[in-house]
C-alpha atoms as a PDB file:
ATOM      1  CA  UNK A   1       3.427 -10.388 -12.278  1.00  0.00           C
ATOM      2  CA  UNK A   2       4.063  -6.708 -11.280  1.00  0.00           C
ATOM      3  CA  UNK A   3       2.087  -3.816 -11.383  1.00  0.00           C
ATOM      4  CA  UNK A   4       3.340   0.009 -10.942  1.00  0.00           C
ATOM      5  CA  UNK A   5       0.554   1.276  -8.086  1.00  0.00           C
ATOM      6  CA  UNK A   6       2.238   4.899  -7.638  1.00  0.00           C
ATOM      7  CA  UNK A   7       4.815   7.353  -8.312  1.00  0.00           C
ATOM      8  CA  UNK A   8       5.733   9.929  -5.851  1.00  0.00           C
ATOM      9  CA  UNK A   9       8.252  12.394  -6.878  1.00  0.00           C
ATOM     10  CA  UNK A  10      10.696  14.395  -5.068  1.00  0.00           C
ATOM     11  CA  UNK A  11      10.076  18.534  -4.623  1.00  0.00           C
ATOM     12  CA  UNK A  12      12.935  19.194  -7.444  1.00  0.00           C
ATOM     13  CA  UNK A  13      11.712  16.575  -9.404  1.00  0.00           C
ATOM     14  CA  UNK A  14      15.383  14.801  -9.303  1.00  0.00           C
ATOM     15  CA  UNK A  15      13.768  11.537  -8.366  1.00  0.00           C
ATOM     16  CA  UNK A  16      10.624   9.462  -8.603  1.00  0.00           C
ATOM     17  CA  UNK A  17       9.807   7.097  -6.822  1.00  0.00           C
ATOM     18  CA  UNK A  18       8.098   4.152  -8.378  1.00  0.00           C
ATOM     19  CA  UNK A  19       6.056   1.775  -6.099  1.00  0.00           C
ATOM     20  CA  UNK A  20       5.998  -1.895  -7.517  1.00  0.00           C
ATOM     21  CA  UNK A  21       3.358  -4.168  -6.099  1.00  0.00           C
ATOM     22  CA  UNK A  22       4.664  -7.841  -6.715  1.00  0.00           C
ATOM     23  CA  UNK A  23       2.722 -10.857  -6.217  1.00  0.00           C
ATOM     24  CA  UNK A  24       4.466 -13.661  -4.679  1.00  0.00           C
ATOM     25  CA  UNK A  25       7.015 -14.905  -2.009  1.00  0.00           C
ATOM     26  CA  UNK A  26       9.855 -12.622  -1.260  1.00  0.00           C
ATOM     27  CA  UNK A  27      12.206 -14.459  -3.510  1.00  0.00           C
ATOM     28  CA  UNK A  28      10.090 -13.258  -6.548  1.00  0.00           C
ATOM     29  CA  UNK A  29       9.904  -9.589  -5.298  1.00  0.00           C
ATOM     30  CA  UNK A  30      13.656  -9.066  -4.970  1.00  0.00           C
ATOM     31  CA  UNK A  31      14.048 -10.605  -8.827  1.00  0.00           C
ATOM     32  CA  UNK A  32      11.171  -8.200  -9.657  1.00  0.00           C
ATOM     33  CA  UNK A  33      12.828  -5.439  -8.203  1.00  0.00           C
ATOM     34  CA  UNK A  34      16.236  -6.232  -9.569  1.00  0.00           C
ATOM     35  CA  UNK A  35      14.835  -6.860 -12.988  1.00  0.00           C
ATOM     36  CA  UNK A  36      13.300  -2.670 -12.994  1.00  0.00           C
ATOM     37  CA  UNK A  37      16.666  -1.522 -11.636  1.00  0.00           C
ATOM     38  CA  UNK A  38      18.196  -3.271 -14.651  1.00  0.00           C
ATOM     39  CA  UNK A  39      15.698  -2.187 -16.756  1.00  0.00           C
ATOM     40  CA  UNK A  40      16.263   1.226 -15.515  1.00  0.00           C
ATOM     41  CA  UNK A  41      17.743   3.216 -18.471  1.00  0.00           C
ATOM     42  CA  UNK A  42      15.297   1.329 -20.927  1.00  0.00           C
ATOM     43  CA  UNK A  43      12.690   2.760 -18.531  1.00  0.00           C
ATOM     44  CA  UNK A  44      13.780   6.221 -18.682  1.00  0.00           C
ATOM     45  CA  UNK A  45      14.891   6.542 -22.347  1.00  0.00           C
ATOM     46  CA  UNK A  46      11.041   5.067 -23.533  1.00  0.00           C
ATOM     47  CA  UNK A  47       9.295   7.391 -20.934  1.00  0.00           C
ATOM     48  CA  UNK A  48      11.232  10.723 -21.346  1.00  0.00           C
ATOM     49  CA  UNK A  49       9.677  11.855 -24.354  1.00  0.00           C
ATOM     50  CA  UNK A  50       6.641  11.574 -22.799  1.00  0.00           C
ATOM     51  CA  UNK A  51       7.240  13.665 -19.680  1.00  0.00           C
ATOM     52  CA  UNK A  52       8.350  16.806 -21.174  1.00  0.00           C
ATOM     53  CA  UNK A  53      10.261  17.371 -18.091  1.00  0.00           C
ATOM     54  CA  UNK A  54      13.920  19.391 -19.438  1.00  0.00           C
ATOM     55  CA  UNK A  55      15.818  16.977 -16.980  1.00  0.00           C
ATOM     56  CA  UNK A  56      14.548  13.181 -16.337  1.00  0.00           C
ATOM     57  CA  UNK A  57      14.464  12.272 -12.927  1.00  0.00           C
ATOM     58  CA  UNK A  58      16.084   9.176 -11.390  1.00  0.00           C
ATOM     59  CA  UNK A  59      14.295   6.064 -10.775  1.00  0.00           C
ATOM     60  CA  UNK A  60      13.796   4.615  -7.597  1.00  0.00           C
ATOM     61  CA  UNK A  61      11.642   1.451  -7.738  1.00  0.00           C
ATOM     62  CA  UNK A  62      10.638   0.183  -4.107  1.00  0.00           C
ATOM     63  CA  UNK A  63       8.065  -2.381  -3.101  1.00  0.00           C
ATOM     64  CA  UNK A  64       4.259  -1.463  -2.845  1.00  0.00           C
ATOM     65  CA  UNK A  65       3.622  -3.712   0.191  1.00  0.00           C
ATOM     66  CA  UNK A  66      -0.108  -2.037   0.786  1.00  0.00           C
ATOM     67  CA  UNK A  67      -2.227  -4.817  -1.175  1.00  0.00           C
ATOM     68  CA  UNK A  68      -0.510  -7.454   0.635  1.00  0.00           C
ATOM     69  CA  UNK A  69      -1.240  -5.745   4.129  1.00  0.00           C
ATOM     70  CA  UNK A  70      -4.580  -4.991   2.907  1.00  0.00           C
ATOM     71  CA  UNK A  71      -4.931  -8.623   1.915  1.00  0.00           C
ATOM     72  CA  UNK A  72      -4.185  -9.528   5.286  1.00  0.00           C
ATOM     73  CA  UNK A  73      -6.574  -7.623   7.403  1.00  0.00           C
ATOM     74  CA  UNK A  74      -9.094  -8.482   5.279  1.00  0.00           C
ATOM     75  CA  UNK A  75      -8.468 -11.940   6.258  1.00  0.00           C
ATOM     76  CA  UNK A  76      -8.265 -11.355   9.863  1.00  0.00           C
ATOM     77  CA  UNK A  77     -11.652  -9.924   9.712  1.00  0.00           C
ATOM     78  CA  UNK A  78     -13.377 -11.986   8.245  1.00  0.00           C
ATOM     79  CA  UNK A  79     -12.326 -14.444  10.949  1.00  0.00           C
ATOM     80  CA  UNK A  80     -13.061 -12.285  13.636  1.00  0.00           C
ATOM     81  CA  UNK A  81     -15.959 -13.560  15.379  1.00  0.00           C
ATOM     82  CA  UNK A  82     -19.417 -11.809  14.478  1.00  0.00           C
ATOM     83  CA  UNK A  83     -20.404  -9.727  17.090  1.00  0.00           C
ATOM     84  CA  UNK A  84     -24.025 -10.435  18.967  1.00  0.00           C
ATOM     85  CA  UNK A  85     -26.598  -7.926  18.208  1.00  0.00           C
ATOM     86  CA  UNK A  86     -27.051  -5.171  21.043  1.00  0.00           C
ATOM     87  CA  UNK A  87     -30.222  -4.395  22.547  1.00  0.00           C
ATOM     88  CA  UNK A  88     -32.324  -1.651  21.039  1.00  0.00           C
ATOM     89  CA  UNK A  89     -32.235  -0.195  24.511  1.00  0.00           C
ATOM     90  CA  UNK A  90     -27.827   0.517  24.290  1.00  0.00           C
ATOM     91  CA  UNK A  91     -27.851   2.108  20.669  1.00  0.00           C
ATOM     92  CA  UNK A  92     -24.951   3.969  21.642  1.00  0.00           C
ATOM     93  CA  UNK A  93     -22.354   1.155  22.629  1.00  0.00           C
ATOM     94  CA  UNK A  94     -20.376   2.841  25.430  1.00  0.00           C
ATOM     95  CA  UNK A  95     -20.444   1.454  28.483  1.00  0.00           C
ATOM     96  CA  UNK A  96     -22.731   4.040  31.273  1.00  0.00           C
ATOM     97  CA  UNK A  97     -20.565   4.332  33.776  1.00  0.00           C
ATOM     98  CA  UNK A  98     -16.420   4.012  34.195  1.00  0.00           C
ATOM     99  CA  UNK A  99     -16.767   0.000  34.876  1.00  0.00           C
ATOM    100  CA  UNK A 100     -20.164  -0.475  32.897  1.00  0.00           C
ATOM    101  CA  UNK A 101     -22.393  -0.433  35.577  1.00  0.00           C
ATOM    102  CA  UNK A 102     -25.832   1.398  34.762  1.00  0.00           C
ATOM    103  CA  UNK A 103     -25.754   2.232  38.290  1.00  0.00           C
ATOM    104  CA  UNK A 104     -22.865   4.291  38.413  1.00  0.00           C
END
């Protein structure tokens, strides 16, 4: 399964560059990626019309890795352990003084 999650294109408008998000192990992303290049003048010829752009621009597909590193802090946390409530006295957090000493 992919899913085009943005298109960036160049200040001439020569190129675009198509970010692919891919689910699955690296194997699959690489096959995904190979399959758009392949697909590449299909690609263009279906969307030109469309564009209205007097030249087409080049395709550049590249992998979307965002969701997965999005994925993965989300996981680290919610494993993070929760935090104890502060005292209603220390609202602010920061420590008052340079080693946390209320004295200093």
């Amino acid at each position: 399964m992919a899913t085009i999650s943005g298109v960036k294109m160049s200040p001439d408008l020569s190129l675009a560059y198509v970010y692919v998000t891919v689910f699955g192990d690296k194997k699959r992303i690489r096959e995904t990626l190979e399959g758009f290049k392949k697909s590449k003048g299909f690609i263009k010829k279906s969307i030109a019309p469309k564009l209205d752009l007097r030249l087409m621009p080049d395709l550049r597909f590249i992998h979307d890795d965002s969701f997965d590193e999005a994925a993965r802090l989300d996981a680290l946390i919610d494993a993070a352990p929760k935090g104890e409530v502060q005292e209603e006295d220390d609202v602010s957090g920061a420590p008052d003084g340079p080693s946390g000493d209320p004295a200093e």
